[in-house]
PDB file of N, CA and C in Angstrom:
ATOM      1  N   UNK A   1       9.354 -22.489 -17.817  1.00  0.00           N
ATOM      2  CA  UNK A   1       9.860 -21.422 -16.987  1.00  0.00           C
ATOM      3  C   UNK A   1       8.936 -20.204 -17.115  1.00  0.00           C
ATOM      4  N   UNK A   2       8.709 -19.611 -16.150  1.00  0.00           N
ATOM      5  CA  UNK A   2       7.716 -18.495 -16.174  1.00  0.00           C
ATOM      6  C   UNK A   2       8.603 -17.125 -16.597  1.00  0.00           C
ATOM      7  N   UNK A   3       7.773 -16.141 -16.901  1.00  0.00           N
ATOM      8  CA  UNK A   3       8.441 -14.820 -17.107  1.00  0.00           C
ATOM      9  C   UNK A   3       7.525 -13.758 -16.304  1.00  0.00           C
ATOM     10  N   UNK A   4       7.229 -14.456 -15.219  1.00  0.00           N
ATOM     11  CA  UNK A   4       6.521 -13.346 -14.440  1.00  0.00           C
ATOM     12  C   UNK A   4       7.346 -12.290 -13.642  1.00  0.00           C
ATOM     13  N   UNK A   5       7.253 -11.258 -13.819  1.00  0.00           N
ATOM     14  CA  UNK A   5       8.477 -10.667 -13.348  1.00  0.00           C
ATOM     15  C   UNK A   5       8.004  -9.307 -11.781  1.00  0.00           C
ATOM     16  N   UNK A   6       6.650 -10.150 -11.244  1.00  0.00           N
ATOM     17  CA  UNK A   6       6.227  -9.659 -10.137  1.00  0.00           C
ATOM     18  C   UNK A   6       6.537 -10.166  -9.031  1.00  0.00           C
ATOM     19  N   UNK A   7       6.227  -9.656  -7.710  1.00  0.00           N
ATOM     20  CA  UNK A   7       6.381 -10.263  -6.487  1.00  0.00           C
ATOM     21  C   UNK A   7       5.191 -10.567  -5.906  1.00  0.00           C
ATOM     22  N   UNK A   8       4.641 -11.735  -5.515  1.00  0.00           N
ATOM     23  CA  UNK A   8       3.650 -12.486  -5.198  1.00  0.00           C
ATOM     24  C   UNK A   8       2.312 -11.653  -5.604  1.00  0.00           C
ATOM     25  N   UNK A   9       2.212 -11.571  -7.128  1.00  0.00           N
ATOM     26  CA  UNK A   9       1.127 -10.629  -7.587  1.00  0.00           C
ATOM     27  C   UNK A   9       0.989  -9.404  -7.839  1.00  0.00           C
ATOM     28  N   UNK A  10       2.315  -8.887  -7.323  1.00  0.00           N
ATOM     29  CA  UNK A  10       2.294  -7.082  -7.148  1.00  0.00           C
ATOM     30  C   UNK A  10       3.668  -6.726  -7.645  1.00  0.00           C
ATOM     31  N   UNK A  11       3.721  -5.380  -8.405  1.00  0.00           N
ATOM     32  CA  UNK A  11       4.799  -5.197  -9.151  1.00  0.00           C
ATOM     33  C   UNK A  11       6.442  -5.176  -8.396  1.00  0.00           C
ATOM     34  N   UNK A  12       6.390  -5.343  -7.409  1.00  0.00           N
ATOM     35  CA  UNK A  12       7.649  -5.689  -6.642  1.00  0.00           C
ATOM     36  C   UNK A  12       7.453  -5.817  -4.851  1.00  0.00           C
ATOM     37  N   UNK A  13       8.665  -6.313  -4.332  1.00  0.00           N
ATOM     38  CA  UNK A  13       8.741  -6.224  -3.182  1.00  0.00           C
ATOM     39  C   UNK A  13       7.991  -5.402  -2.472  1.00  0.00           C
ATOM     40  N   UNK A  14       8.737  -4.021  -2.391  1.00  0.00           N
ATOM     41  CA  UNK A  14       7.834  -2.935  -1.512  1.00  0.00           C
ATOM     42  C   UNK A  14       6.709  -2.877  -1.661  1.00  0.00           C
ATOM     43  N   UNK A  15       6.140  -2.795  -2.761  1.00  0.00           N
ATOM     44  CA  UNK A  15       4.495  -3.092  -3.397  1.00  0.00           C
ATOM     45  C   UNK A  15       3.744  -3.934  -2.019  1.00  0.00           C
ATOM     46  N   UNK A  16       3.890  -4.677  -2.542  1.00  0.00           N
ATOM     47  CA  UNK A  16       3.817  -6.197  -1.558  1.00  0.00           C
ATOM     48  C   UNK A  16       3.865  -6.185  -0.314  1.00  0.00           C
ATOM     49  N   UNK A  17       4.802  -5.787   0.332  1.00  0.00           N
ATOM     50  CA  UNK A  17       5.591  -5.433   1.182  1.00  0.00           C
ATOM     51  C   UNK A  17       4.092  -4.884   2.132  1.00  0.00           C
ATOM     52  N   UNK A  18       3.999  -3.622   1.228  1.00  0.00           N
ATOM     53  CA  UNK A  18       3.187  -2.285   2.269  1.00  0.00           C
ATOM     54  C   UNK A  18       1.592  -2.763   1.790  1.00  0.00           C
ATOM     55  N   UNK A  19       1.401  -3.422   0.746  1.00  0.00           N
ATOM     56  CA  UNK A  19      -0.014  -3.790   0.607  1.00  0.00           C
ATOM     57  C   UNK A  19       0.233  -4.919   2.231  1.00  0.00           C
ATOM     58  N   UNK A  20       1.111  -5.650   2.100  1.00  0.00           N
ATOM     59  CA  UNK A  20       0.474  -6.748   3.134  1.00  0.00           C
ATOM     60  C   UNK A  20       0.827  -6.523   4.717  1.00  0.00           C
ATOM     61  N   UNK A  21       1.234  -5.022   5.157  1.00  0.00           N
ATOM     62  CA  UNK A  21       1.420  -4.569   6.105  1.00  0.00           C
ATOM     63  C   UNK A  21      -0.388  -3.906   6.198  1.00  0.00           C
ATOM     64  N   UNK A  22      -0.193  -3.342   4.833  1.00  0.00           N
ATOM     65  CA  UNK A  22      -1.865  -2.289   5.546  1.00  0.00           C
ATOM     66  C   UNK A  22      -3.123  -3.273   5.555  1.00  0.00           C
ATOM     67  N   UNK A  23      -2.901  -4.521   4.794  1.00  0.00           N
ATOM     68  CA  UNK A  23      -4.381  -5.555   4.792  1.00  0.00           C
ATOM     69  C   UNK A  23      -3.899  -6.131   6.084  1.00  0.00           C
ATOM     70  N   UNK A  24      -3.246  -6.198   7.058  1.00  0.00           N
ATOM     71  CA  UNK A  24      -2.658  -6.537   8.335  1.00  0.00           C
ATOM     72  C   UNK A  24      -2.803  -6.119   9.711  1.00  0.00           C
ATOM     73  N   UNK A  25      -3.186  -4.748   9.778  1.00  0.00           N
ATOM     74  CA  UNK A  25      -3.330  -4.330  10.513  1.00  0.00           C
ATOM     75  C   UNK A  25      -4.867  -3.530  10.440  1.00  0.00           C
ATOM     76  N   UNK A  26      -4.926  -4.014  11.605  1.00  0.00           N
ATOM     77  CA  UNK A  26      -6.870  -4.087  11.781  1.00  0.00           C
ATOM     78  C   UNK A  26      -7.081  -2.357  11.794  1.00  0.00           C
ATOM     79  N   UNK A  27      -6.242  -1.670  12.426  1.00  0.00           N
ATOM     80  CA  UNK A  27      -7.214   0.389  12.136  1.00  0.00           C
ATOM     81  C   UNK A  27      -6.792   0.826  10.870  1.00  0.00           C
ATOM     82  N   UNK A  28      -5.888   0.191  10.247  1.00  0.00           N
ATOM     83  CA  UNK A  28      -5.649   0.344   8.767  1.00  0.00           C
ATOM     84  C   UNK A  28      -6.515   0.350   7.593  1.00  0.00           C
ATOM     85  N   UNK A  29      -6.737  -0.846   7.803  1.00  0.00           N
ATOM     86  CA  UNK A  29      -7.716  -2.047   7.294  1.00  0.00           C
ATOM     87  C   UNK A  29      -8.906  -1.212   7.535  1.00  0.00           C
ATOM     88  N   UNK A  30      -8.956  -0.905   8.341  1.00  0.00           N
ATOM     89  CA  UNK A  30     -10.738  -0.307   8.298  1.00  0.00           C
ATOM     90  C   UNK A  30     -10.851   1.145   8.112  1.00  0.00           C
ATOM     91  N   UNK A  31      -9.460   1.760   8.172  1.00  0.00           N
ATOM     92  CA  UNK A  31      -9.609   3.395   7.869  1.00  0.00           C
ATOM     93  C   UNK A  31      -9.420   3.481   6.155  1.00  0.00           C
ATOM     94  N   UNK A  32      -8.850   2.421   5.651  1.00  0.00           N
ATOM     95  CA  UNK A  32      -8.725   1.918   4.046  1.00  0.00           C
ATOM     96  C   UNK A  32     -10.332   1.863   3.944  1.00  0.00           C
ATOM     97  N   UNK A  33     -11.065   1.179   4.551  1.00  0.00           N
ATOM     98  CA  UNK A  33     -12.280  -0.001   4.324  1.00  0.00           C
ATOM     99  C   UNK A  33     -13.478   1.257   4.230  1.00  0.00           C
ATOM    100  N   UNK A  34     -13.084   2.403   4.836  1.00  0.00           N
ATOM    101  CA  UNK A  34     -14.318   3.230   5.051  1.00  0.00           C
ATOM    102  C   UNK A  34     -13.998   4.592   4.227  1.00  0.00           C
ATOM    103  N   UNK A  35     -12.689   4.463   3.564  1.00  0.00           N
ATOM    104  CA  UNK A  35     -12.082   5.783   2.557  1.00  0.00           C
ATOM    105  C   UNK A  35     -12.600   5.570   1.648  1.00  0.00           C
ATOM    106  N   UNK A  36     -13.386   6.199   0.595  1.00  0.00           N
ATOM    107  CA  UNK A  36     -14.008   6.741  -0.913  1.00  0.00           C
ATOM    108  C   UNK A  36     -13.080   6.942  -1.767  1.00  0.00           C
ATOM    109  N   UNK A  37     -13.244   6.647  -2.948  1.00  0.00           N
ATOM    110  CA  UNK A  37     -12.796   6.470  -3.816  1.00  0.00           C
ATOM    111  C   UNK A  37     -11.580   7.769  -3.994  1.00  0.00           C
ATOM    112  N   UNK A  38     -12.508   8.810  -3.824  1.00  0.00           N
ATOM    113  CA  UNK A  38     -11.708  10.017  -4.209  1.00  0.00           C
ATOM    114  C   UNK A  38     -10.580  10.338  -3.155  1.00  0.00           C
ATOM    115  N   UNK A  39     -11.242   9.932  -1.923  1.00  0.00           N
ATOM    116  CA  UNK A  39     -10.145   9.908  -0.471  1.00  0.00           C
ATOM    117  C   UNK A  39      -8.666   9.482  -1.105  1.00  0.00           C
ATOM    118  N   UNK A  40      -8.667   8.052  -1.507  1.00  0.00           N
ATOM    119  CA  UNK A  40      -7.582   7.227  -1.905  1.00  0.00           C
ATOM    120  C   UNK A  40      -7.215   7.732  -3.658  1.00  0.00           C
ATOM    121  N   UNK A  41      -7.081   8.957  -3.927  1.00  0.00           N
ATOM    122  CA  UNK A  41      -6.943   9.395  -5.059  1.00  0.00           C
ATOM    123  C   UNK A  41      -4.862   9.118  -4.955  1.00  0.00           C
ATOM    124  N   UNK A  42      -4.862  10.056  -3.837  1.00  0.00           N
ATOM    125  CA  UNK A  42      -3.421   9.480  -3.333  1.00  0.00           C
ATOM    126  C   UNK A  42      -2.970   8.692  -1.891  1.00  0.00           C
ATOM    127  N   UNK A  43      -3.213   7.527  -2.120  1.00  0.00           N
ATOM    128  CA  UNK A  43      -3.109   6.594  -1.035  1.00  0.00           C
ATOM    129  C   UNK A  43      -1.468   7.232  -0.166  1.00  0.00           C
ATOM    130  N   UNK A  44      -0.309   7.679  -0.704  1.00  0.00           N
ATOM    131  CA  UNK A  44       0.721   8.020   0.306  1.00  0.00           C
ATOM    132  C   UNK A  44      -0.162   8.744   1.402  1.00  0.00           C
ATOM    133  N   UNK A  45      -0.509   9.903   0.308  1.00  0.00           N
ATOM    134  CA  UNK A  45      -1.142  11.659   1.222  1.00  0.00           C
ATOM    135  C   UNK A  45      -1.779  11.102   2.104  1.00  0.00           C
ATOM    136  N   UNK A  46      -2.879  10.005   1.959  1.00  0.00           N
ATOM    137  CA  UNK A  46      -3.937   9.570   2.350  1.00  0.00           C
ATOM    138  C   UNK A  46      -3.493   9.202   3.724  1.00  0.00           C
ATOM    139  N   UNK A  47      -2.461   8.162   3.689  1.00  0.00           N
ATOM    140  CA  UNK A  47      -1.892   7.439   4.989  1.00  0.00           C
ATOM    141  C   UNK A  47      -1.161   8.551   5.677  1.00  0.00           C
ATOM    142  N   UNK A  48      -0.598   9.557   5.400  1.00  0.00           N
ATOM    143  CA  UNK A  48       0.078  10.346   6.121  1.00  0.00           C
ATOM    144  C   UNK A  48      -1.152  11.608   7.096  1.00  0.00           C
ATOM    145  N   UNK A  49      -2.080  11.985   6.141  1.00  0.00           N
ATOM    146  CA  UNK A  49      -2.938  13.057   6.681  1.00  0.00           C
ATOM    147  C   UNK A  49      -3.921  12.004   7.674  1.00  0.00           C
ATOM    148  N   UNK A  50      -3.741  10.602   7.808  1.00  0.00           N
ATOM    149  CA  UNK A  50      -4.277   9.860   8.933  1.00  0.00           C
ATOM    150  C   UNK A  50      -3.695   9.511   9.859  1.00  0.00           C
ATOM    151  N   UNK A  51      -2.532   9.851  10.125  1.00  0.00           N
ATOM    152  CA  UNK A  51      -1.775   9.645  11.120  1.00  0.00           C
ATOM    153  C   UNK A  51      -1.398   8.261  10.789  1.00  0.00           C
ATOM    154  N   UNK A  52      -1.491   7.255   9.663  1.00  0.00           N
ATOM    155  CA  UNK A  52      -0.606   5.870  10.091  1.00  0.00           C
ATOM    156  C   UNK A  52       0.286   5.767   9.964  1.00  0.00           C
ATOM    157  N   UNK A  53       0.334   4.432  10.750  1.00  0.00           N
ATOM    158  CA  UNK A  53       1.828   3.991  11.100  1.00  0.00           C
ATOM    159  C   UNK A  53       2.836   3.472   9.686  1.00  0.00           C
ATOM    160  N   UNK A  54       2.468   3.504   8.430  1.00  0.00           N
ATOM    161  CA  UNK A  54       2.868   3.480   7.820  1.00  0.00           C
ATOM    162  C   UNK A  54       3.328   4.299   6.417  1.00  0.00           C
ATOM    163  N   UNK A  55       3.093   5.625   7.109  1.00  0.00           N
ATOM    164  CA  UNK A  55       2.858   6.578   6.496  1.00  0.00           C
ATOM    165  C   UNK A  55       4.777   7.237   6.050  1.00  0.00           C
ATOM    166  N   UNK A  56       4.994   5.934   6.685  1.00  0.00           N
ATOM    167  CA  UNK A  56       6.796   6.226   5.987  1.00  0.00           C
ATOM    168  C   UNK A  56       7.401   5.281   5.603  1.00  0.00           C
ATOM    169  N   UNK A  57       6.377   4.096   5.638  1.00  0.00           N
ATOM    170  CA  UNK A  57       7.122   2.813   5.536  1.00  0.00           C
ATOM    171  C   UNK A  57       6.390   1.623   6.644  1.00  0.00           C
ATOM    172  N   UNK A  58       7.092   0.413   6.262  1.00  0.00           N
ATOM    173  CA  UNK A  58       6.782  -0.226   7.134  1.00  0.00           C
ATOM    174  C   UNK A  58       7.713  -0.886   8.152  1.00  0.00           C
ATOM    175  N   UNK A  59       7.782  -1.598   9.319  1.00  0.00           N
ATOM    176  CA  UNK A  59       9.073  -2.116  10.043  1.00  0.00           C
ATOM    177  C   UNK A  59       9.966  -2.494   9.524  1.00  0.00           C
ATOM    178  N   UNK A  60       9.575  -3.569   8.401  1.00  0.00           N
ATOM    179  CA  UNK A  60      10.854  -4.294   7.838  1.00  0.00           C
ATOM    180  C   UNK A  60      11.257  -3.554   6.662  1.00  0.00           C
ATOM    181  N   UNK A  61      10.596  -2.475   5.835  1.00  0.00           N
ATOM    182  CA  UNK A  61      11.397  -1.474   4.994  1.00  0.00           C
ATOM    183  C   UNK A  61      12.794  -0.981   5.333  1.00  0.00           C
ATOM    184  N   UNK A  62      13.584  -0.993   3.775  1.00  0.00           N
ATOM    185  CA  UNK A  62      14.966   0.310   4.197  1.00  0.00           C
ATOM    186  C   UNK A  62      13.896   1.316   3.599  1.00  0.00           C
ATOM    187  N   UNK A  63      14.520   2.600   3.824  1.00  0.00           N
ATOM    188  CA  UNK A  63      14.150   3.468   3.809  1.00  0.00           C
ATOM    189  C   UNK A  63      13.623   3.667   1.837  1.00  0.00           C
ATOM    190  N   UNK A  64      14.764   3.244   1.325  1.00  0.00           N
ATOM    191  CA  UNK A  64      15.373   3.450  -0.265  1.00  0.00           C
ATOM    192  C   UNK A  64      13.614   2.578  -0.528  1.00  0.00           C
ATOM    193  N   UNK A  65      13.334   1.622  -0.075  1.00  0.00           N
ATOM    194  CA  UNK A  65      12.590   0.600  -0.367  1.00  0.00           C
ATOM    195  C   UNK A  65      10.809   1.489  -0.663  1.00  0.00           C
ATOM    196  N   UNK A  66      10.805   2.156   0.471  1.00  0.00           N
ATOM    197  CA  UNK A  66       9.504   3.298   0.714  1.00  0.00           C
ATOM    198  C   UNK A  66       9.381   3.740  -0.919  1.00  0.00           C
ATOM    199  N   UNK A  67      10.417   4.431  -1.865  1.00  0.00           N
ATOM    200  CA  UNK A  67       9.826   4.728  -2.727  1.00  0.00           C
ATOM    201  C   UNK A  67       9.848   4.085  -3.935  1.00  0.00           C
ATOM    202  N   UNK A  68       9.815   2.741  -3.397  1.00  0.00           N
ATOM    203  CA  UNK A  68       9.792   1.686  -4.824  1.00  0.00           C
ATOM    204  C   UNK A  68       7.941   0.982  -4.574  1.00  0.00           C
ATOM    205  N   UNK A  69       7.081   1.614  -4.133  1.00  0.00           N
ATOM    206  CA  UNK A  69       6.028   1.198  -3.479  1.00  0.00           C
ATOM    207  C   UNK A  69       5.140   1.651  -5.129  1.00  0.00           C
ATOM    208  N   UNK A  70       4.402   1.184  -5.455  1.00  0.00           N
ATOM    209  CA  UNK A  70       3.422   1.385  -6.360  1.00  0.00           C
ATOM    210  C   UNK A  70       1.980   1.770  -6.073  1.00  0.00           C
ATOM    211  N   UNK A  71       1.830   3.102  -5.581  1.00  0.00           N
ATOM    212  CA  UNK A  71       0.803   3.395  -4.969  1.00  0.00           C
ATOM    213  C   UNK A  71      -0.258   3.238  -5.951  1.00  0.00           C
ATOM    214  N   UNK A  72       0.058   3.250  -7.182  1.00  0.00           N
ATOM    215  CA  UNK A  72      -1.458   3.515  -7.550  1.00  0.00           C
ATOM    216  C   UNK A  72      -2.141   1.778  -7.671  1.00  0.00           C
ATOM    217  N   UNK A  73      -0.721   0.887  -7.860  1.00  0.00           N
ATOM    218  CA  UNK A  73      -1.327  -0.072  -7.501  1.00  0.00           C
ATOM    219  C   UNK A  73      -2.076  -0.677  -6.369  1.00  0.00           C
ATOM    220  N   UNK A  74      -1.561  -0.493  -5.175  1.00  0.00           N
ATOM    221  CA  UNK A  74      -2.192  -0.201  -4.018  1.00  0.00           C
ATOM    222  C   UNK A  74      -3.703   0.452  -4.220  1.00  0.00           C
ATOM    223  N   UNK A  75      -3.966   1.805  -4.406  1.00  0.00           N
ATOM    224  CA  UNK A  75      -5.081   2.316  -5.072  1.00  0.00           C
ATOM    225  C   UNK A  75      -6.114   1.612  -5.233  1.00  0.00           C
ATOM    226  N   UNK A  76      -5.576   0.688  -6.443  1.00  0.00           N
ATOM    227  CA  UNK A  76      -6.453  -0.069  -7.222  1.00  0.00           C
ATOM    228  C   UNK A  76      -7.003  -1.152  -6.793  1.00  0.00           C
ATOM    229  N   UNK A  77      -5.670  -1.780  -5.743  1.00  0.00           N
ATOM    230  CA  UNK A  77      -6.395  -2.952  -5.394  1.00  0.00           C
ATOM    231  C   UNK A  77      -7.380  -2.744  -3.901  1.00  0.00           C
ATOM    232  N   UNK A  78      -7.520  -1.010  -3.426  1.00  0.00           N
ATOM    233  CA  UNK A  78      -8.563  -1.037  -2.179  1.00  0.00           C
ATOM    234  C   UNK A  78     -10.202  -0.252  -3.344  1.00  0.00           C
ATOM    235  N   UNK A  79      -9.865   0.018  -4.387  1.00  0.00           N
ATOM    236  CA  UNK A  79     -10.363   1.091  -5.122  1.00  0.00           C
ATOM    237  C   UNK A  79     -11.911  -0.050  -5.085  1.00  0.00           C
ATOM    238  N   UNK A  80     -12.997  -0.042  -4.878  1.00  0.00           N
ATOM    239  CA  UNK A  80     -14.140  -1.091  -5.424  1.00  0.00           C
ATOM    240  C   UNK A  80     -14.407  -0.363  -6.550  1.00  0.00           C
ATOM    241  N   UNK A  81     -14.847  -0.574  -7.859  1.00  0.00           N
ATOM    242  CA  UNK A  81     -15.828  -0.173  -8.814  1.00  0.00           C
ATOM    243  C   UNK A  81     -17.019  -0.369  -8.263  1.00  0.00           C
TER     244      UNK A  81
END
Protein backbone atom coordinates (compact mmCIF):
# COMPACT_ATOMS: atom_id res chain seq x y z
CA UNK A 1 0.00 0.00 0.00
CA UNK A 2 1.44 3.33 -0.82
CA UNK A 3 1.55 6.39 1.53
CA UNK A 4 1.68 8.88 -1.07
CA UNK A 5 -0.42 11.43 0.07
CA UNK A 6 -0.35 13.69 -3.29
CA UNK A 7 -2.58 14.20 -6.20
CA UNK A 8 -1.18 12.92 -9.43
CA UNK A 9 2.34 14.34 -8.36
CA UNK A 10 1.30 17.63 -6.87
CA UNK A 11 0.47 18.41 -3.33
CA UNK A 12 -3.32 18.26 -3.85
CA UNK A 13 -6.21 18.64 -6.08
CA UNK A 14 -6.26 22.37 -6.75
CA UNK A 15 -2.45 22.17 -7.19
CA UNK A 16 -3.09 19.91 -10.01
CA UNK A 17 -6.07 21.18 -10.88
CA UNK A 18 -4.56 24.85 -11.98
CA UNK A 19 -1.06 23.42 -12.97
CA UNK A 20 -3.04 21.33 -15.63
CA UNK A 21 -5.40 24.13 -16.65
CA UNK A 22 -2.28 26.61 -17.26
CA UNK A 23 0.07 23.70 -19.16
CA UNK A 24 -3.41 23.58 -21.25
CA UNK A 25 -3.99 26.42 -22.55
CA UNK A 26 -1.79 27.58 -25.38
CA UNK A 27 -1.50 31.95 -24.34
CA UNK A 28 -0.87 30.65 -20.92
CA UNK A 29 1.55 28.27 -21.73
CA UNK A 30 3.54 30.68 -23.57
CA UNK A 31 3.03 33.86 -21.38
CA UNK A 32 4.41 31.18 -18.46
CA UNK A 33 7.08 30.01 -21.27
CA UNK A 34 8.49 33.58 -21.86
CA UNK A 35 8.20 34.88 -17.87
CA UNK A 36 11.80 35.04 -15.95
CA UNK A 37 12.44 33.72 -13.15
CA UNK A 38 11.94 36.77 -11.06
CA UNK A 39 8.52 37.55 -13.10
CA UNK A 40 7.11 34.20 -11.50
CA UNK A 41 8.48 35.19 -8.01
CA UNK A 42 4.61 35.25 -7.37
CA UNK A 43 2.91 33.18 -9.92
CA UNK A 44 -0.93 34.33 -8.37
CA UNK A 45 0.25 38.32 -8.87
CA UNK A 46 1.80 37.12 -11.97
CA UNK A 47 -1.48 35.60 -13.58
CA UNK A 48 -3.60 38.37 -12.39
CA UNK A 49 -1.31 41.56 -13.56
CA UNK A 50 -1.65 39.44 -17.10
CA UNK A 51 -4.95 39.51 -17.47
CA UNK A 52 -5.51 35.46 -17.31
CA UNK A 53 -8.17 33.62 -17.37
CA UNK A 54 -7.18 31.99 -14.46
CA UNK A 55 -6.28 34.51 -12.42
CA UNK A 56 -9.24 33.42 -9.98
CA UNK A 57 -9.41 30.02 -10.60
CA UNK A 58 -10.18 27.69 -13.03
CA UNK A 59 -13.81 26.44 -14.64
CA UNK A 60 -14.12 23.45 -12.70
CA UNK A 61 -12.82 25.16 -9.28
CA UNK A 62 -15.21 26.05 -6.11
CA UNK A 63 -14.17 29.03 -5.20
CA UNK A 64 -12.86 27.59 -1.42
CA UNK A 65 -10.65 25.31 -3.83
CA UNK A 66 -8.60 28.65 -5.44
CA UNK A 67 -6.84 28.91 -2.15
CA UNK A 68 -5.77 25.42 -1.59
CA UNK A 69 -3.46 25.95 -4.85
CA UNK A 70 0.32 25.66 -4.01
CA UNK A 71 1.78 28.37 -5.84
CA UNK A 72 5.11 28.06 -5.06
CA UNK A 73 4.80 24.68 -6.23
CA UNK A 74 3.53 25.74 -9.42
CA UNK A 75 6.62 28.24 -9.35
CA UNK A 76 8.86 25.56 -9.26
CA UNK A 77 7.63 23.39 -11.60
CA UNK A 78 7.68 26.50 -14.60
CA UNK A 79 10.93 27.89 -12.63
CA UNK A 80 14.10 26.33 -15.20
CA UNK A 81 17.46 26.43 -13.22
Amino acid sequence: MSNDNTYNGWRNWATWNMALWLDNDEPTYRLLRRASQRDLADVRAFLADNCSPFANGTPDMDPGDFNQVDWDEIRDAWVVA
